[in-house]
N, C-alpha and C. Protein backbone atom coordinates (compact mmCIF):
# COMPACT_ATOMS: atom_id res chain seq x y z
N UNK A 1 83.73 98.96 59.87
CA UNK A 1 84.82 99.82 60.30
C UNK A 1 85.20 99.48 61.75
N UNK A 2 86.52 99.23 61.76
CA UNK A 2 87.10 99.31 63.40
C UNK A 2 87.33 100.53 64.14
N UNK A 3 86.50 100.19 65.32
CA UNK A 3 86.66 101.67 66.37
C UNK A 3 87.67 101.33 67.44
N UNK A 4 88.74 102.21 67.34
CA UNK A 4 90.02 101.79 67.99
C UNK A 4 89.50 102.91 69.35
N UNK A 5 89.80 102.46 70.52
CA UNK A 5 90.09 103.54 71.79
C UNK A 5 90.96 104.39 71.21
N UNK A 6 90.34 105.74 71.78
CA UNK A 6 90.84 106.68 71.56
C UNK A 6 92.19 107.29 72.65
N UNK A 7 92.41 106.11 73.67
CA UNK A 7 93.42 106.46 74.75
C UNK A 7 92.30 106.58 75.59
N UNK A 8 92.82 107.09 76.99
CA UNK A 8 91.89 107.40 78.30
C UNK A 8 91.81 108.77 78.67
N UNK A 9 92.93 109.41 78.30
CA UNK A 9 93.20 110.94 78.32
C UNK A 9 92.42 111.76 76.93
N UNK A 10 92.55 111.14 75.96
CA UNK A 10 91.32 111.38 74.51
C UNK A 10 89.92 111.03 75.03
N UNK A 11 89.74 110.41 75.33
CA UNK A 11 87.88 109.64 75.95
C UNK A 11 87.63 110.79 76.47
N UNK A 12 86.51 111.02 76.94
CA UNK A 12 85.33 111.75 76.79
C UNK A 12 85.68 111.94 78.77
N UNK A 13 85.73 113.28 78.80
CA UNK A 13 86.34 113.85 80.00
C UNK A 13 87.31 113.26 80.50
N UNK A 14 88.59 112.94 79.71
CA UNK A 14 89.58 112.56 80.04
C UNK A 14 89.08 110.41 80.44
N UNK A 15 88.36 110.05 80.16
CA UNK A 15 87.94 108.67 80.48
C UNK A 15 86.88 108.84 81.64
N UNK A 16 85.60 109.08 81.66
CA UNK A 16 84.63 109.15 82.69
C UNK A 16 83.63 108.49 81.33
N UNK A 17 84.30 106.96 81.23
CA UNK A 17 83.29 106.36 80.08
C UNK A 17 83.61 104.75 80.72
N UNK A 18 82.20 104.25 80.13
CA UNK A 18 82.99 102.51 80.94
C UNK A 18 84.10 101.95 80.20
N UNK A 19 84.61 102.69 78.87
CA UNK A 19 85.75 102.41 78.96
C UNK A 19 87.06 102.33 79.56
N UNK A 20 86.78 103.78 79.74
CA UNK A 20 87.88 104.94 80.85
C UNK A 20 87.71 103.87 82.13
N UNK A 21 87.10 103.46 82.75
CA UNK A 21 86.78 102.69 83.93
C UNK A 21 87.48 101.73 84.09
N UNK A 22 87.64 100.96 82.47
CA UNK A 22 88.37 99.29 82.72
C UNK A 22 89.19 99.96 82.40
N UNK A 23 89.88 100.80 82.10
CA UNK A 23 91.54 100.99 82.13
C UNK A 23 91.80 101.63 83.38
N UNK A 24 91.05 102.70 83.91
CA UNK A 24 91.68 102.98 85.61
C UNK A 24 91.61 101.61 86.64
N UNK A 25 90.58 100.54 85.86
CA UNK A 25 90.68 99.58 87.07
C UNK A 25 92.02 98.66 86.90
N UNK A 26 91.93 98.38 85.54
CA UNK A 26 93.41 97.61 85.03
C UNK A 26 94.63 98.04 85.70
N UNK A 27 94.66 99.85 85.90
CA UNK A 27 95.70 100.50 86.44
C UNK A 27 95.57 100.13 88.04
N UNK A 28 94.46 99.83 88.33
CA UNK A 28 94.17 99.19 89.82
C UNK A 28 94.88 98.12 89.90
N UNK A 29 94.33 96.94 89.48
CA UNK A 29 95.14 95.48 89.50
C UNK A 29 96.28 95.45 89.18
N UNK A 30 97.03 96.46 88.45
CA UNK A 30 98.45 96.51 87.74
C UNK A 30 98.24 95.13 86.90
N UNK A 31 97.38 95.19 86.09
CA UNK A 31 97.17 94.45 84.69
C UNK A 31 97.70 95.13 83.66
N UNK A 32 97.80 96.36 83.42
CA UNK A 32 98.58 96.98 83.02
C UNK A 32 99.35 98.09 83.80
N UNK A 33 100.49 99.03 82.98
CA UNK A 33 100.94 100.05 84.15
C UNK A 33 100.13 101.27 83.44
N UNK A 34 100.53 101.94 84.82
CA UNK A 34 99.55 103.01 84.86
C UNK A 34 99.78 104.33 83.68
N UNK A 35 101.44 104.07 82.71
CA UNK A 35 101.64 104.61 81.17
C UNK A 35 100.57 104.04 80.44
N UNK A 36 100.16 103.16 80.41
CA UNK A 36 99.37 102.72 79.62
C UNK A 36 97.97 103.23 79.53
N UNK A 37 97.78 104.30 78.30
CA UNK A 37 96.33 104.42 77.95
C UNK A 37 95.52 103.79 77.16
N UNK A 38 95.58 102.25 76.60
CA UNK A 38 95.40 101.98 75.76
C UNK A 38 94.90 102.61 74.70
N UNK A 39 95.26 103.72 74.15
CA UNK A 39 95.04 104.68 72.98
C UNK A 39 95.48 103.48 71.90
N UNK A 40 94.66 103.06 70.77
CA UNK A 40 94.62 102.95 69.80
C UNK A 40 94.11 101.16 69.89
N UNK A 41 93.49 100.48 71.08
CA UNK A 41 92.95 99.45 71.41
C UNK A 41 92.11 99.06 70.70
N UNK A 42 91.97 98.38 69.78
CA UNK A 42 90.56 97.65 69.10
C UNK A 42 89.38 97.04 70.27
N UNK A 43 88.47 96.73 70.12
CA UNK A 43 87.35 96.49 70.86
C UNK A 43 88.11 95.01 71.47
N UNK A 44 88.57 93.97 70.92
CA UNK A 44 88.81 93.05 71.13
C UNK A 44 89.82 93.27 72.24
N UNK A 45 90.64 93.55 72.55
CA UNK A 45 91.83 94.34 72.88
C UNK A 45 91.39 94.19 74.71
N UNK A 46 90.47 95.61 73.94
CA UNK A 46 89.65 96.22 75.00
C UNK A 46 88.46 94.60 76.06
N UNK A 47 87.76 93.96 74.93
CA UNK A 47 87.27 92.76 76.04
C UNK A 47 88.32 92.20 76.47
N UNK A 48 89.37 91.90 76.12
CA UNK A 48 90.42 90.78 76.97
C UNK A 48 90.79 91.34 78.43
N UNK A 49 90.97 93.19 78.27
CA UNK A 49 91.39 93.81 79.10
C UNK A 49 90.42 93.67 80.33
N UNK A 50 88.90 93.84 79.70
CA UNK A 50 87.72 93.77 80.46
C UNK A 50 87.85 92.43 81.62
N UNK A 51 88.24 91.34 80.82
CA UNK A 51 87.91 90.00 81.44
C UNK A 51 88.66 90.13 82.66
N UNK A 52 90.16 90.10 82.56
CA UNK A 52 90.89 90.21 83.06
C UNK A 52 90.88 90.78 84.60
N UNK A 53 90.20 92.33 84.48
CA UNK A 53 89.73 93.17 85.75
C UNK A 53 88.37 92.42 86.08
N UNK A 54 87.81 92.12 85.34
CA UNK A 54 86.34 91.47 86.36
C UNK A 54 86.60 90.31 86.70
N UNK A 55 87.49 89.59 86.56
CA UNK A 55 88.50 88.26 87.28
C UNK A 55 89.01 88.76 88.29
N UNK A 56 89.49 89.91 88.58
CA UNK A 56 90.04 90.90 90.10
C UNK A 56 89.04 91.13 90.87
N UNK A 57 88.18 91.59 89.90
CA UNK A 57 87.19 92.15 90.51
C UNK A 57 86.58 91.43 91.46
N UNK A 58 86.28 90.23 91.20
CA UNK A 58 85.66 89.05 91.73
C UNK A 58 86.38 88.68 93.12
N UNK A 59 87.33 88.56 93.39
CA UNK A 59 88.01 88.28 94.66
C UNK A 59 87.69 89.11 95.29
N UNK A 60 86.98 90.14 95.14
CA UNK A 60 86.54 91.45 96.11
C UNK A 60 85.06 91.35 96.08
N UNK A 61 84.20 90.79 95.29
CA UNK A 61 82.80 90.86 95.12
C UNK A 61 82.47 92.08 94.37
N UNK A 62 83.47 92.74 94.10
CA UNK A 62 83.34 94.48 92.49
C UNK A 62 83.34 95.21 93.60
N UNK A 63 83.52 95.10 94.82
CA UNK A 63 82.99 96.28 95.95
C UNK A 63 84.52 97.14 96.53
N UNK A 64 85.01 98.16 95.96
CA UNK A 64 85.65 99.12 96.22
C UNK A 64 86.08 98.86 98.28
N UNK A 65 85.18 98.60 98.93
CA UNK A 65 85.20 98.71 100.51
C UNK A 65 85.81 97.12 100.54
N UNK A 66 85.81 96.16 99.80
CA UNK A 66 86.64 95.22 100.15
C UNK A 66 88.14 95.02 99.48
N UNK A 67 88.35 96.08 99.14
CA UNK A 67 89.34 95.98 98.36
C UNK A 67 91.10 95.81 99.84
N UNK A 68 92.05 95.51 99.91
CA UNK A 68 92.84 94.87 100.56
C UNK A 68 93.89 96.97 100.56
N UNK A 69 94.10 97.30 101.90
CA UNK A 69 94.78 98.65 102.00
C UNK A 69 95.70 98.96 100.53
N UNK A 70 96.47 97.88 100.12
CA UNK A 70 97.12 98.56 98.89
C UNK A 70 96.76 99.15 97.61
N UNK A 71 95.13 98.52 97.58
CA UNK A 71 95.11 98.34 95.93
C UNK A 71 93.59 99.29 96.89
N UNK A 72 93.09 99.07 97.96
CA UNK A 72 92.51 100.58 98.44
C UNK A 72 92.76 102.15 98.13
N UNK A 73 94.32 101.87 98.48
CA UNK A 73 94.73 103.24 98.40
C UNK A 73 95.02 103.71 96.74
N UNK A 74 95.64 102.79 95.91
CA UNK A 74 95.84 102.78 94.56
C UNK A 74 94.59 103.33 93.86
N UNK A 75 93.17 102.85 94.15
CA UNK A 75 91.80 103.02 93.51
C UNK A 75 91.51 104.37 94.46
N UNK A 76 91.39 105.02 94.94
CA UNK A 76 91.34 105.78 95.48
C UNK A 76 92.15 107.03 94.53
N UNK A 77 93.35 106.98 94.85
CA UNK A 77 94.13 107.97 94.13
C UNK A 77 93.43 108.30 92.93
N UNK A 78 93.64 107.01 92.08
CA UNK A 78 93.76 106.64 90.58
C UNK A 78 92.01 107.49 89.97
N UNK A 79 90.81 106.69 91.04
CA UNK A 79 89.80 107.84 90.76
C UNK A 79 89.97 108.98 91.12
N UNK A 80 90.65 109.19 91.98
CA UNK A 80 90.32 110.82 92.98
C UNK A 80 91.16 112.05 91.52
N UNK A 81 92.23 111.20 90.52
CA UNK A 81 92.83 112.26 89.95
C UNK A 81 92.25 111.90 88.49
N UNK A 82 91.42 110.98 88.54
CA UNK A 82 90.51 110.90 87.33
C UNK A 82 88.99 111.99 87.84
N UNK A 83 88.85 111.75 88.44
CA UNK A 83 87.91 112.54 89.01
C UNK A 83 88.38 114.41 88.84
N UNK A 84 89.31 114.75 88.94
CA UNK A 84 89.62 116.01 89.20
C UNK A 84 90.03 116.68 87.75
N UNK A 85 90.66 115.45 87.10
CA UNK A 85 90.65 115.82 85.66
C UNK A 85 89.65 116.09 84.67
N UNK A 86 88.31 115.27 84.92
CA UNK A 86 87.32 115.76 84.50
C UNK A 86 86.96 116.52 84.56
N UNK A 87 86.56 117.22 85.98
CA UNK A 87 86.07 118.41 86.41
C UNK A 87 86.80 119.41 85.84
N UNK A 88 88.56 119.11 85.50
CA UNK A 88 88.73 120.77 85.13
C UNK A 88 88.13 120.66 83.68
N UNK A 89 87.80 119.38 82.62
CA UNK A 89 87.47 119.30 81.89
C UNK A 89 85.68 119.39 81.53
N UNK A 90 85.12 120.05 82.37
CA UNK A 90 83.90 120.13 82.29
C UNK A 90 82.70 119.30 82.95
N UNK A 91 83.44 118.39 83.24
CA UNK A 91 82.55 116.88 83.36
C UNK A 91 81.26 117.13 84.71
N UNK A 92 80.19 116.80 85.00
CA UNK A 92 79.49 117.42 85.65
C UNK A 92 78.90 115.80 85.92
N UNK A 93 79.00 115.01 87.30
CA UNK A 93 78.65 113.93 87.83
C UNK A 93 77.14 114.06 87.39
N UNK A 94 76.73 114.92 88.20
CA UNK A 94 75.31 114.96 87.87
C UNK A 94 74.39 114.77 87.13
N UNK A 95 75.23 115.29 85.72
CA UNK A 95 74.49 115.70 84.30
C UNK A 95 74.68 114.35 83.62
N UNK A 96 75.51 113.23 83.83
CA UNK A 96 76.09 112.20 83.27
C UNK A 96 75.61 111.29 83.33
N UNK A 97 74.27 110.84 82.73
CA UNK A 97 73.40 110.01 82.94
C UNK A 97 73.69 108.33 81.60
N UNK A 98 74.71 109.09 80.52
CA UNK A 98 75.08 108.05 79.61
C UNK A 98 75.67 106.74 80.02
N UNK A 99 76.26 106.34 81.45
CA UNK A 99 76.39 104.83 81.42
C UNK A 99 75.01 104.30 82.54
């Protein structure tokens, strides 16, 4: 059976999953736009998307503090209102030991 993404806004506190992650980072790099939840992504889909951001990723060393003021401020936002959406959705940093 194929397990399609369920979107990022369907995922599990609104996307606080390492899925949810490569699509807020994708929305980082503008690999994709930020409409895009990939809701209904096959796994395959989903690795191409993967590659893609850890190819970004890499010009930074994955480290958020080297990231260049634009795509600083972009990752910032992009978690800060992923972050807030969870919380009204229950999500508890603490308790979240699944990735």
């Amino acid at each position: 059976m194929n397990h399609l993404y369920p979107g990022l806004f369907d995922d599990q506190y609104g996307g606080m999953t390492h899925l949810g992650q490569i699509v807020k980072d994708a929305w980082v790099f503008g690999v994709i736009p930020e409409t895009e939840t990939c809701k209904g992504w096959t796994p395959a889909q989903m690795q191409v998307l993967y590659d893609k951001i850890s190819t970004e990723w890499e010009k930074y060393a994955h480290l958020p503090s080297r990231l260049p003021p634009d795509l600083s401020e972009r990752h910032a936002r992009i978690h800060n209102e992923a972050i807030a959406r969870a919380r009204a959705l229950g999500w508890d940093a603490a308790l979240d030991d699944s990735d």
